[in-house]
N, C-alpha and C. Protein backbone atom coordinates (compact mmCIF):
# COMPACT_ATOMS: atom_id res chain seq x y z
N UNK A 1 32.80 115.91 39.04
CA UNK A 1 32.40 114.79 39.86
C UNK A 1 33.67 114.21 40.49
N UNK A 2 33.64 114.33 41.61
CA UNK A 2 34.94 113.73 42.26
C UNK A 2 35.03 112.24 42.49
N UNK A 3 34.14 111.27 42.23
CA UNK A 3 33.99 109.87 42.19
C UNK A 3 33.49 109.34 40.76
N UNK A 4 34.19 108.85 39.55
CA UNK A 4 33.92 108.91 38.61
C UNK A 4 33.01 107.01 38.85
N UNK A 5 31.64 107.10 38.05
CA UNK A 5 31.53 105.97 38.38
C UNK A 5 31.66 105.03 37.28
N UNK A 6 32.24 103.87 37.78
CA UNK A 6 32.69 102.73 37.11
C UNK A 6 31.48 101.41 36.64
N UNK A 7 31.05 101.47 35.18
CA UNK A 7 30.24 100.46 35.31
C UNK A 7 30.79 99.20 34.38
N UNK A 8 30.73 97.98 34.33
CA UNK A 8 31.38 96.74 33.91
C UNK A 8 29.94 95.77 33.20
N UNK A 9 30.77 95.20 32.06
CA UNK A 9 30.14 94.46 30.93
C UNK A 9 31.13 92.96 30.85
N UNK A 10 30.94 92.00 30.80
CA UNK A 10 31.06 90.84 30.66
C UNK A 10 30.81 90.50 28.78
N UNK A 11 31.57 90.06 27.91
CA UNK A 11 31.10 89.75 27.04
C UNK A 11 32.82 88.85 26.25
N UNK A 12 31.89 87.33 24.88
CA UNK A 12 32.78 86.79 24.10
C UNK A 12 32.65 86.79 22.79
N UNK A 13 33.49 87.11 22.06
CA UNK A 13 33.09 86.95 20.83
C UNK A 13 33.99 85.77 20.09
N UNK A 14 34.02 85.65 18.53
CA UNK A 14 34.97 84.42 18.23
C UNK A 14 36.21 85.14 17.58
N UNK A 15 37.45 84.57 17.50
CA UNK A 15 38.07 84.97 16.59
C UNK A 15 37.92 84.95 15.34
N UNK A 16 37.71 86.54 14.79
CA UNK A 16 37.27 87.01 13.28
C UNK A 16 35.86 87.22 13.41
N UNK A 17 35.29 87.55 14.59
CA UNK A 17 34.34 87.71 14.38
C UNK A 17 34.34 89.21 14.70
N UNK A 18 32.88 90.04 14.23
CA UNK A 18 32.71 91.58 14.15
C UNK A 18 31.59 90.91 15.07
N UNK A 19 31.55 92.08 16.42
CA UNK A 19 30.24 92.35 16.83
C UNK A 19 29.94 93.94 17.55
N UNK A 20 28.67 94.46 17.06
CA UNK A 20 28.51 95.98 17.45
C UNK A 20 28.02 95.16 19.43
N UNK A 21 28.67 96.17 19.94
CA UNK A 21 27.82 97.16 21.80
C UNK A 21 26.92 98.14 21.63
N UNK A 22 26.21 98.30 22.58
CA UNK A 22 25.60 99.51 22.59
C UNK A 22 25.60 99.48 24.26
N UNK A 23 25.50 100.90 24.98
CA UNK A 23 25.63 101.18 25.70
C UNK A 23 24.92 101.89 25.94
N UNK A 24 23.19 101.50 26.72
CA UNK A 24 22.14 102.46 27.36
C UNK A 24 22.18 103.17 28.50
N UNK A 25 22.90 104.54 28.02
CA UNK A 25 23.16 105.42 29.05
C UNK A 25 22.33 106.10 29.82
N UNK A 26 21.06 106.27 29.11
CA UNK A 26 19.80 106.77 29.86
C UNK A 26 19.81 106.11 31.06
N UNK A 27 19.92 105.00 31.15
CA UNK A 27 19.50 104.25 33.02
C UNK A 27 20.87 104.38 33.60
N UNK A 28 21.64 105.30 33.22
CA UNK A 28 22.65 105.65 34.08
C UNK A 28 22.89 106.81 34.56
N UNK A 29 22.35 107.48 33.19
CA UNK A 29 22.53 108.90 33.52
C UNK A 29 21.10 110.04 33.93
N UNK A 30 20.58 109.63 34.63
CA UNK A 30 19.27 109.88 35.17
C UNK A 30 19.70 110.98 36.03
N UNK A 31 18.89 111.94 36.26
CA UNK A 31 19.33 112.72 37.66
C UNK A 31 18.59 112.56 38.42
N UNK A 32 19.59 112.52 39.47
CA UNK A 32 18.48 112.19 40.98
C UNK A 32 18.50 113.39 41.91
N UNK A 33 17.79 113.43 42.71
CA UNK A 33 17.66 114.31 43.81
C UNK A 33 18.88 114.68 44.98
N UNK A 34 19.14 115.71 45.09
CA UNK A 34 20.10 116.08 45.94
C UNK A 34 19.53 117.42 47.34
N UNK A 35 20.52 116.60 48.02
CA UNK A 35 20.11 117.65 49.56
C UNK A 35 20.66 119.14 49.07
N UNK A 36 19.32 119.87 49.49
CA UNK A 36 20.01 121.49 49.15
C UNK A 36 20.44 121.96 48.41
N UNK A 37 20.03 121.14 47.17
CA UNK A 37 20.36 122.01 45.83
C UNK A 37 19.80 123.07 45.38
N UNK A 38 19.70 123.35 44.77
CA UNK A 38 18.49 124.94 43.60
C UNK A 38 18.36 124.31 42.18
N UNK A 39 17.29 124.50 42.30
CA UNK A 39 16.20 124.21 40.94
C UNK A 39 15.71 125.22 40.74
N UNK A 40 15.73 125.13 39.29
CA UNK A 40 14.94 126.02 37.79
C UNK A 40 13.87 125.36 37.69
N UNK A 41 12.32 126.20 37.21
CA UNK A 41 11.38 125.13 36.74
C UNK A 41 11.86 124.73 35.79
N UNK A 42 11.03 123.73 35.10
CA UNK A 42 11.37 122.77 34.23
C UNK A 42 12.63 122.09 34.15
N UNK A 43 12.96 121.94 35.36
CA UNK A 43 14.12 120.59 35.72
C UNK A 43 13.78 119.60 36.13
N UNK A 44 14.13 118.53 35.62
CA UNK A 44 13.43 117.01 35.72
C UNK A 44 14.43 116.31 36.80
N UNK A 45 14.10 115.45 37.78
CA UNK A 45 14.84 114.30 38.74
C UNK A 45 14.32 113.03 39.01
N UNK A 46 15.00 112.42 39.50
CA UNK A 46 14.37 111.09 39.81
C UNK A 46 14.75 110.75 41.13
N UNK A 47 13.28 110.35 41.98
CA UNK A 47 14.08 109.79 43.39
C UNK A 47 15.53 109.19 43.48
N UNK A 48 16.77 109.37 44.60
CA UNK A 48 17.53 108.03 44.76
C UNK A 48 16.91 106.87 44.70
N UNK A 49 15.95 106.32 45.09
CA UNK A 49 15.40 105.38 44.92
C UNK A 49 14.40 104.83 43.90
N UNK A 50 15.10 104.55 42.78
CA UNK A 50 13.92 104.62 41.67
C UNK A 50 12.25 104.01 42.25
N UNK A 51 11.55 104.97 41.32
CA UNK A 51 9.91 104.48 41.58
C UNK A 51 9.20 104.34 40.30
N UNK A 52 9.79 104.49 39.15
CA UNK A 52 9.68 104.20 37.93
C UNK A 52 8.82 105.58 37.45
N UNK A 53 8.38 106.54 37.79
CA UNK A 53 8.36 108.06 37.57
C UNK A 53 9.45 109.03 37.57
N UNK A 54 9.38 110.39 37.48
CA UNK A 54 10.58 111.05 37.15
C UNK A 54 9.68 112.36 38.01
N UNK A 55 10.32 113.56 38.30
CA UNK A 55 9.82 114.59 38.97
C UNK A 55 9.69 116.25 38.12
N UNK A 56 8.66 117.00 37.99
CA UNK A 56 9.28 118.35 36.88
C UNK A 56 9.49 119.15 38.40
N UNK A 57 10.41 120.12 38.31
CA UNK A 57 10.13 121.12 39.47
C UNK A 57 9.22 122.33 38.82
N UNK A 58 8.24 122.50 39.59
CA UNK A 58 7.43 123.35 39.02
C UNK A 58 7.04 124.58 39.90
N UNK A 59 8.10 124.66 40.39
CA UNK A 59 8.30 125.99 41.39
C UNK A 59 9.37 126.14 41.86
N UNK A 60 10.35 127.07 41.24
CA UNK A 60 12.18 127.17 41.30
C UNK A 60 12.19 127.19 43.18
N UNK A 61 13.35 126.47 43.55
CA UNK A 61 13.50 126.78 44.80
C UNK A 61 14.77 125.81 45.14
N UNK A 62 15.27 125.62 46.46
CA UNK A 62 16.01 124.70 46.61
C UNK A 62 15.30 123.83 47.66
N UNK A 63 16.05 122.63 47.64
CA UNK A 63 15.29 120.91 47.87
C UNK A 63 15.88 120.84 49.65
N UNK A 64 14.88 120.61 50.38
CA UNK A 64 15.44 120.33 52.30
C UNK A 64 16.56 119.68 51.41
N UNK A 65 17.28 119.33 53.43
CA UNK A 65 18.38 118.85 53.41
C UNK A 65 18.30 116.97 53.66
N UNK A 66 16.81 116.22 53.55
CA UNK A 66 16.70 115.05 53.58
C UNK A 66 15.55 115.31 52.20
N UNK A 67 15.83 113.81 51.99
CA UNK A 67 14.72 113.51 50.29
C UNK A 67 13.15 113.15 50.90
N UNK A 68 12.63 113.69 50.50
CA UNK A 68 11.17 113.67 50.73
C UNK A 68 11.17 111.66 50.88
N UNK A 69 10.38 111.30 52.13
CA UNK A 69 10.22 109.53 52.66
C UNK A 69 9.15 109.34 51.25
N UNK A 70 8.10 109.79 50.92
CA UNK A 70 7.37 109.20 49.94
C UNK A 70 6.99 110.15 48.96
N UNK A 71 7.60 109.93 47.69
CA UNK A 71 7.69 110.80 46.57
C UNK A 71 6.22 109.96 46.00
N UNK A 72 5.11 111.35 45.43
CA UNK A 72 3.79 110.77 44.79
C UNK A 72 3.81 109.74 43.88
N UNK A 73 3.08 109.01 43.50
CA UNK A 73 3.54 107.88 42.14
C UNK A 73 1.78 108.30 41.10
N UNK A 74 1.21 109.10 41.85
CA UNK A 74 0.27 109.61 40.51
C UNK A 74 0.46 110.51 39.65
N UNK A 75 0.69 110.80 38.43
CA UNK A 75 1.09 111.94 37.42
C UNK A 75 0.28 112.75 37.85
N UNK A 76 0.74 113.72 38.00
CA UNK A 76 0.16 115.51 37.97
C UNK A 76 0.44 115.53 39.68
N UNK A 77 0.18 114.80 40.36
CA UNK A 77 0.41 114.85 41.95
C UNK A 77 1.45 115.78 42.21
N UNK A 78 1.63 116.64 43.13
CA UNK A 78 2.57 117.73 43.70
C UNK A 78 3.31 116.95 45.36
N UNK A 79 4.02 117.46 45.33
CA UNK A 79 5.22 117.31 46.65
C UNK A 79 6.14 118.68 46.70
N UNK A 80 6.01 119.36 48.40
CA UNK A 80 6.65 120.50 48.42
C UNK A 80 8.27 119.87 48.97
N UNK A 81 8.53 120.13 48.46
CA UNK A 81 10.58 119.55 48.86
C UNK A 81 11.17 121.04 49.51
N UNK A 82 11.36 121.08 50.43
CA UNK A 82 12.15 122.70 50.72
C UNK A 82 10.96 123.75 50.72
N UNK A 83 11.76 124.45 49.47
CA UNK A 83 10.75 125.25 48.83
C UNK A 83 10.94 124.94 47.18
N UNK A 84 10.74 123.97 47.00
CA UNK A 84 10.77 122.99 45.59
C UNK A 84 9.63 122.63 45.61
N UNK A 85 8.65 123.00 44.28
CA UNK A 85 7.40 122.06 44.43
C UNK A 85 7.87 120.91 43.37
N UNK A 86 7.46 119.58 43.47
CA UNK A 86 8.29 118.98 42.43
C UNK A 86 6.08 117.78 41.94
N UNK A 87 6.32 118.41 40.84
CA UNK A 87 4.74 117.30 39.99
C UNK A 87 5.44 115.78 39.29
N UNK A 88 4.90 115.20 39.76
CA UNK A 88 4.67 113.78 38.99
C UNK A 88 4.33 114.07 37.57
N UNK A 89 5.53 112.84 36.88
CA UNK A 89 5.00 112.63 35.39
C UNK A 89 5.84 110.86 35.34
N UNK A 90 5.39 110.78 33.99
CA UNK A 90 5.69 109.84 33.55
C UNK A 90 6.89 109.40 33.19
N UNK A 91 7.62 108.53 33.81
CA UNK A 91 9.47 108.23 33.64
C UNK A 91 9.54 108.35 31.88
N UNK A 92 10.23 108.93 31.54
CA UNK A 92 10.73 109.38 29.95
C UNK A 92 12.29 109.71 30.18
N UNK A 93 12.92 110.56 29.31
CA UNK A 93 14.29 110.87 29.09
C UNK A 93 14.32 112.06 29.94
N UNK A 94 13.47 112.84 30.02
CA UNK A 94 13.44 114.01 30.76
C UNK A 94 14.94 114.59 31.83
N UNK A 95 14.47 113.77 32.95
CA UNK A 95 15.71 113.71 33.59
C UNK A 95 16.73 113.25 33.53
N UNK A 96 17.04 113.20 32.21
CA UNK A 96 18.65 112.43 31.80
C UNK A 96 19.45 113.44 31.60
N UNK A 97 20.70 113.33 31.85
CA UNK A 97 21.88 114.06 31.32
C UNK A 97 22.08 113.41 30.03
N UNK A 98 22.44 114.64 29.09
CA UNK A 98 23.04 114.35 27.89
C UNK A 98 24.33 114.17 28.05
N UNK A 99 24.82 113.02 26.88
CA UNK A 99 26.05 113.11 26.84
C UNK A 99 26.82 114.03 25.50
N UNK A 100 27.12 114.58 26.02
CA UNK A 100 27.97 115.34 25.19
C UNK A 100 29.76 115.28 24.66
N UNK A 101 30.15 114.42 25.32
CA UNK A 101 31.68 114.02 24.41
C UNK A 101 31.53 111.86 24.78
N UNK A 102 31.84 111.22 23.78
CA UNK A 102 32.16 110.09 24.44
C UNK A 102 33.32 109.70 23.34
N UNK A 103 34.17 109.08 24.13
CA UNK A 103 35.73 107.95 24.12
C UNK A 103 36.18 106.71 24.23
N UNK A 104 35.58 106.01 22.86
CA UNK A 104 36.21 104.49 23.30
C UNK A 104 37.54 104.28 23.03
N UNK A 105 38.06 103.23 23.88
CA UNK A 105 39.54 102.93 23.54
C UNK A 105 39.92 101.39 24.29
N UNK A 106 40.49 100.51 23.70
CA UNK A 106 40.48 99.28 23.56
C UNK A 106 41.65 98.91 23.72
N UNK A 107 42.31 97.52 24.57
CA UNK A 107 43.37 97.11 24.10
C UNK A 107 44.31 96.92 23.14
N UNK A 108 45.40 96.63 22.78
CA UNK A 108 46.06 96.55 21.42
C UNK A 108 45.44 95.27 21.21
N UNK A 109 45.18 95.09 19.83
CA UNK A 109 44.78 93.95 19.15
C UNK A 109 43.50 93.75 18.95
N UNK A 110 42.90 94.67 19.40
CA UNK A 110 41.23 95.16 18.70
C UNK A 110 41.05 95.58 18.57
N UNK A 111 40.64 95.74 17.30
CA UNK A 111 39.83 97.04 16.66
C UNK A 111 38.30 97.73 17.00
N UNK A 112 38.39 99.17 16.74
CA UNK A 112 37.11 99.95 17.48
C UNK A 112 36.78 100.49 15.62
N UNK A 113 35.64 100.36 15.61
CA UNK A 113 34.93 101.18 14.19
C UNK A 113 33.51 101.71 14.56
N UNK A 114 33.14 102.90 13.93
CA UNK A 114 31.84 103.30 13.62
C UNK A 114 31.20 103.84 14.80
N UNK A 115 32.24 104.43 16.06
CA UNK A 115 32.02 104.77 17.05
C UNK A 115 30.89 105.84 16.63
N UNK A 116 29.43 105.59 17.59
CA UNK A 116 28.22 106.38 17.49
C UNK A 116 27.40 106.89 19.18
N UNK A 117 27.23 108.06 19.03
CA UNK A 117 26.28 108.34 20.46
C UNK A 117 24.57 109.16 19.69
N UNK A 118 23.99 108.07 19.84
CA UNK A 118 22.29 108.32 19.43
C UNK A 118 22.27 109.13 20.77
N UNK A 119 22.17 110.65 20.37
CA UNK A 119 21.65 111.70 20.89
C UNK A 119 20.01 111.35 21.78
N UNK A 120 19.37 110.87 20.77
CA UNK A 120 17.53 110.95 21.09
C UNK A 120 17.65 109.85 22.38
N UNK A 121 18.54 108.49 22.01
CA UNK A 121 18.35 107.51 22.89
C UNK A 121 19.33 107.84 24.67
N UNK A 122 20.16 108.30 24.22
CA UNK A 122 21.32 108.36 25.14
C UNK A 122 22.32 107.31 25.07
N UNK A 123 22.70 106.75 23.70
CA UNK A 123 23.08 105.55 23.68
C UNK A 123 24.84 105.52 22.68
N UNK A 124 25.16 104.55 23.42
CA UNK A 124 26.94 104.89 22.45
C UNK A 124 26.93 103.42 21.99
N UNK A 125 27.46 103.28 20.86
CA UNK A 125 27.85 102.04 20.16
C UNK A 125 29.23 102.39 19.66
N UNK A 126 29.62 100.93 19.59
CA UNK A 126 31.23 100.62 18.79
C UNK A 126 30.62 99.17 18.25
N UNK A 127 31.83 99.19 17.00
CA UNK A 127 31.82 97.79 16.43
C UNK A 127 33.71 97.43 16.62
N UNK A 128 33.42 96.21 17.60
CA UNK A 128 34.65 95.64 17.71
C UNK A 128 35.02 94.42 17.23
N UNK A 129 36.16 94.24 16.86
CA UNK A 129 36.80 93.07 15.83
C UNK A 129 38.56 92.75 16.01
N UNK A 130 38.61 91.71 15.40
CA UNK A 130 40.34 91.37 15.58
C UNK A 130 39.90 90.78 16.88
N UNK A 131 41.20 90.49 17.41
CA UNK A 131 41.71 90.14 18.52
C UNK A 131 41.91 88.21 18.31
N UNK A 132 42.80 87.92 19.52
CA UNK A 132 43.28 86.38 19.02
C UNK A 132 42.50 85.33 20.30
N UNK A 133 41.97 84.25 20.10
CA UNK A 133 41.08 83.44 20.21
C UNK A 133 42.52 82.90 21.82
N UNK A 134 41.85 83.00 22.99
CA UNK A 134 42.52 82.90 23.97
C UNK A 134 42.71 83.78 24.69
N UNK A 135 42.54 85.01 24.09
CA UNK A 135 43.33 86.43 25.09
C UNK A 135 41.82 87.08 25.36
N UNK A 136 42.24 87.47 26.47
CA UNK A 136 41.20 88.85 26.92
C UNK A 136 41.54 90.18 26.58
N UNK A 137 40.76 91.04 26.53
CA UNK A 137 40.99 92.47 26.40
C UNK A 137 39.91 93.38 26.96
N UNK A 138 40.12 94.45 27.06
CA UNK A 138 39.44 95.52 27.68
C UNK A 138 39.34 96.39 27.39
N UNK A 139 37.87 96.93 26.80
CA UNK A 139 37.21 98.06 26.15
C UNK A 139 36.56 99.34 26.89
N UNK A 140 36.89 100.53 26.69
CA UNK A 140 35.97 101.11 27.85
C UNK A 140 35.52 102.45 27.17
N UNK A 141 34.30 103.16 27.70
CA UNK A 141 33.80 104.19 26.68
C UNK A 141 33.63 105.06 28.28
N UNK A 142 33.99 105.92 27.51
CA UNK A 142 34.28 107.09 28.92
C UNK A 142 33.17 108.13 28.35
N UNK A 143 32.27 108.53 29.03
CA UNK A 143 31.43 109.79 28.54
C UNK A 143 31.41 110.95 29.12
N UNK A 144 31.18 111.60 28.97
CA UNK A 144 30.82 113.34 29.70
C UNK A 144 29.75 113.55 29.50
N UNK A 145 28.97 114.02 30.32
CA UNK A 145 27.75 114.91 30.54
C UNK A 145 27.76 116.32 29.87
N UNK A 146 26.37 116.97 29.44
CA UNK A 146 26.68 118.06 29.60
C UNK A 146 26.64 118.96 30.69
N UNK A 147 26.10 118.01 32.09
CA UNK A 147 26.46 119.21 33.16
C UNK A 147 28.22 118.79 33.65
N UNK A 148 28.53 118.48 32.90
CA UNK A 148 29.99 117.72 33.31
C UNK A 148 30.49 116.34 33.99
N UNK A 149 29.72 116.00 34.36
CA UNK A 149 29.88 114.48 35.29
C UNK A 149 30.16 113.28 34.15
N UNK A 150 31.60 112.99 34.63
CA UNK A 150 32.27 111.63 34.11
C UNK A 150 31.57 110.49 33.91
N UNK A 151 31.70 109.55 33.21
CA UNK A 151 31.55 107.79 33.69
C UNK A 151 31.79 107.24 33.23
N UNK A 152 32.53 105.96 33.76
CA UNK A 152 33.36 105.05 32.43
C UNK A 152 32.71 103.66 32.63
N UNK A 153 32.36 102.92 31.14
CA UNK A 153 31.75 101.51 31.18
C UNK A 153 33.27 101.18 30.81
N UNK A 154 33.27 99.41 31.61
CA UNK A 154 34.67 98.64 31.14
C UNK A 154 33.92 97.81 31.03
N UNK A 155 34.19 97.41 29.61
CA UNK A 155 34.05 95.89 28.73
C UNK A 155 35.18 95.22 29.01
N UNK A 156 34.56 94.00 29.07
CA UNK A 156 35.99 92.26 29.71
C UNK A 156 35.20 92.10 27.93
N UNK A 157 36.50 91.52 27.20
CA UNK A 157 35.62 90.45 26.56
C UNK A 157 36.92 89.62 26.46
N UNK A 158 36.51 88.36 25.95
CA UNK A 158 37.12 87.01 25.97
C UNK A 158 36.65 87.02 24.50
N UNK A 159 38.20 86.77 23.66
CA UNK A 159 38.02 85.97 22.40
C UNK A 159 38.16 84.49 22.19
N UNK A 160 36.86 83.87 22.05
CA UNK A 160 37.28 82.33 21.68
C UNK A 160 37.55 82.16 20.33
N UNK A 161 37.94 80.18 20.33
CA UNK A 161 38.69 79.85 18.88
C UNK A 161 36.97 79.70 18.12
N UNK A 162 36.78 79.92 16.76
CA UNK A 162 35.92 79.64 16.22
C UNK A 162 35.05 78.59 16.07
């Protein structure tokens, strides 16, 4: 991915205090539709424009070079894309990229523990702690896909006095 994308979290905790993140990667890592790609059946997408459904391709082919103006919103409904037939279903995980490596790493003066990525959910947690009541710091969990595509969340957090 030549544009790694950057997403940002706002958060305070107290000094001495422990608090776990979690990070719902599923609504990030969705796949969407691309001009002129090639599809396998049973590959799942989601409009650029979410419609709160997801797409199966159910006839290998590759997708025109513009996104279909009105993608169906009834399950089982068909749309020919190219030569892509793509059926309506119900928005699930389907079209998510897995993540397959993730990396937190934190300013000096806070601690990272119990770093976890729930496979089923698409989801990464840390439990962060320390840090001194006044200072900011900056946390960030970098993931990989398994089709390879980057993305990094940056946590701000602000430690206040207790």
């Amino acid at each position: 991915m030549t544009d790694t994308p950057r997403l940002t979290d706002t958060r305070t905790k107290k000094a001495g205090e422990a608090i776990t993140y979690e990070i719902p990667w599923w609504s990030y890592l969705g796949r969407t539709w691309r001009p002129g790609e090639r599809f396998i059946a049973a590959t799942f997408v989601r409009p650029t424009r979410p419609n709160g459904f997801e797409y199966e391709c159910t006839t290998a082919g590759q997708t025109a070079y513009r996104e279909p103006q009105q993608w169906p919103t009834t399950v089982g409904a068909m749309l020919i894309d190219g030569s892509v037939t793509w059926t309506c279903r119900a928005i699930g995980n389907s079209a998510v990229d897995t993540i397959s490596i993730s990396v937190w790493t934190a300013d000096v003066g806070l601690t990272l523990a119990g770093q976890q990525v729930n496979a089923t959910k698409q989801l990464t947690s840390v439990r962060i702690s320390a840090g001194l009541a006044g200072q900011d710091y900056t946390v960030e969990n970098e993931v990989t896909t398994a089709s390879g595509d980057e993305y990094i969340f940056t946590l701000k957090i602000k430690v206040t006095i207790d």
